[in-house]
Protein backbone atom coordinates (compact mmCIF):
# COMPACT_ATOMS: atom_id res chain seq x y z
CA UNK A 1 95.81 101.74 72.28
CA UNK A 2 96.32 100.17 75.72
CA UNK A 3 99.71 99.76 77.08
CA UNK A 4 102.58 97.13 75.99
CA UNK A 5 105.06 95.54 78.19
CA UNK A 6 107.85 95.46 76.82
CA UNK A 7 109.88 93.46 79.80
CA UNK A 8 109.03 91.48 82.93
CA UNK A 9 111.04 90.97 86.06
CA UNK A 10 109.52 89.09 88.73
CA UNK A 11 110.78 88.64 92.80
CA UNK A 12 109.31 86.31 95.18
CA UNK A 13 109.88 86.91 99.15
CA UNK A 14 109.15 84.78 101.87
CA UNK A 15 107.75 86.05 104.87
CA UNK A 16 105.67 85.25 108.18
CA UNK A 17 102.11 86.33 108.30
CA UNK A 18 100.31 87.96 111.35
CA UNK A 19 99.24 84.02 111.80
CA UNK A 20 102.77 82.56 112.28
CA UNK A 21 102.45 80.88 108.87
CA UNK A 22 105.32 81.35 105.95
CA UNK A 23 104.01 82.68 103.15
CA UNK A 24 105.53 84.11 99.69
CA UNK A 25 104.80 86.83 98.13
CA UNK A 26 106.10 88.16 94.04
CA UNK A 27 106.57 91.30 93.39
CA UNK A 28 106.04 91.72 89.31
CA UNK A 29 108.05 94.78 87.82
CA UNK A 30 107.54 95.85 83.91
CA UNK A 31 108.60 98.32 81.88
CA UNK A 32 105.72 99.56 79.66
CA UNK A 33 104.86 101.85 76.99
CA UNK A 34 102.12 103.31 76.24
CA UNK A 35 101.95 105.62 72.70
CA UNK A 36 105.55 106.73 73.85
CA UNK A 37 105.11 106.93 77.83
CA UNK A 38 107.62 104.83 78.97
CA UNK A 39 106.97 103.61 82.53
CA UNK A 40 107.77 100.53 84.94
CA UNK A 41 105.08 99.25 86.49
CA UNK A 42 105.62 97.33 90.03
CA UNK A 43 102.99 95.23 91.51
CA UNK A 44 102.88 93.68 95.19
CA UNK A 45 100.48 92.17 96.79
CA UNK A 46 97.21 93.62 96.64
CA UNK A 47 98.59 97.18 94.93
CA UNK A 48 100.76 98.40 92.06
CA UNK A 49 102.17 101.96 91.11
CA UNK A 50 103.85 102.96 88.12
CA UNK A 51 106.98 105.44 87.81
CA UNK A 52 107.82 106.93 84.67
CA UNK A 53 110.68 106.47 83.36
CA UNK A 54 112.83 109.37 84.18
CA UNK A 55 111.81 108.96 87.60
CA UNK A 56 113.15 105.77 87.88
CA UNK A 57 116.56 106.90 89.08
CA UNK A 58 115.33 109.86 91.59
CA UNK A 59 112.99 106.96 93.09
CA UNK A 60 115.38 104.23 93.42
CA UNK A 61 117.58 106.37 95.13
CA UNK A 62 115.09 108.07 97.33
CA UNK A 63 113.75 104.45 98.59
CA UNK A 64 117.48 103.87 99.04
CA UNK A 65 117.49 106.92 101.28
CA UNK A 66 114.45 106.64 103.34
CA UNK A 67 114.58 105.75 107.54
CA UNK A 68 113.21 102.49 109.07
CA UNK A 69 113.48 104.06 112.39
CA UNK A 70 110.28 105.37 114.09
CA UNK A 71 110.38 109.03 114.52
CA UNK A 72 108.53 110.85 117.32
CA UNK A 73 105.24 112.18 115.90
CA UNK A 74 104.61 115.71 116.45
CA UNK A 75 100.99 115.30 116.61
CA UNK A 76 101.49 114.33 120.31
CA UNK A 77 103.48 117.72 120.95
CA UNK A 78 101.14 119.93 119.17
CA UNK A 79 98.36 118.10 121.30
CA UNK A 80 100.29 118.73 124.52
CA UNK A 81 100.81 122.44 123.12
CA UNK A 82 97.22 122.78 122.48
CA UNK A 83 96.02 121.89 126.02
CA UNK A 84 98.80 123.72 127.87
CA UNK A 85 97.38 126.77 126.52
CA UNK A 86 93.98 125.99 126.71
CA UNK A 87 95.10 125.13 130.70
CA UNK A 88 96.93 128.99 130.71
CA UNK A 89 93.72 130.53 129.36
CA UNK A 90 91.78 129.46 131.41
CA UNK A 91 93.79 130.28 134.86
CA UNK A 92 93.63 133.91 133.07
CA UNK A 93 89.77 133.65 133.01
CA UNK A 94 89.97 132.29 136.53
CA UNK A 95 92.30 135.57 137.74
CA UNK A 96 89.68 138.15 136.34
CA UNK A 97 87.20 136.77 138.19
């Protein structure tokens, strides 16, 4: 048996593509069963993901919780790390000879 929505909310947003032009976009969200699996399904775009039911709360509130502000990556410092000792192993190498 394939899946059965049982409800349908849809939201449209406008926004401004890379082009300058205003486009809209919906963003479809169901709830679904399927043989007792309740879910919501939410669609955007080009992707969807579904969230089962008693997630719903912990993911609502964890979107609710995330940061829009850029964080500094620590792939840069463990880079930096990497060739500062790579630089200190080799001035060792350079001393024994």
């Amino acid at each position: 048996m394939a899946s059965e929505t049982l409800d349908t909310i849809s939201v449209k947003e406008k926004y401004e593509a890379s082009n300058g032009k205003e486009k809209t976009r919906t963003t479809t969200i169901k709830a679904m069963d399927n043989n007792g699996s309740l879910f919501i399904n939410i669609h955007s775009g080009r992707g969807s993901v579904c969230v089962s039911k008693d997630m719903v709360e912990k993911v609502a509130k964890a979107m609710n919780g995330v940061s829009w502000k850029k964080k500094a990556t620590k792939a840069k410092d463990s880079k930096i790390a990497s060739l500062e000792k790579q630089l200190n192993d080799l001035k060792k190498e350079l001393k024994k000879k």
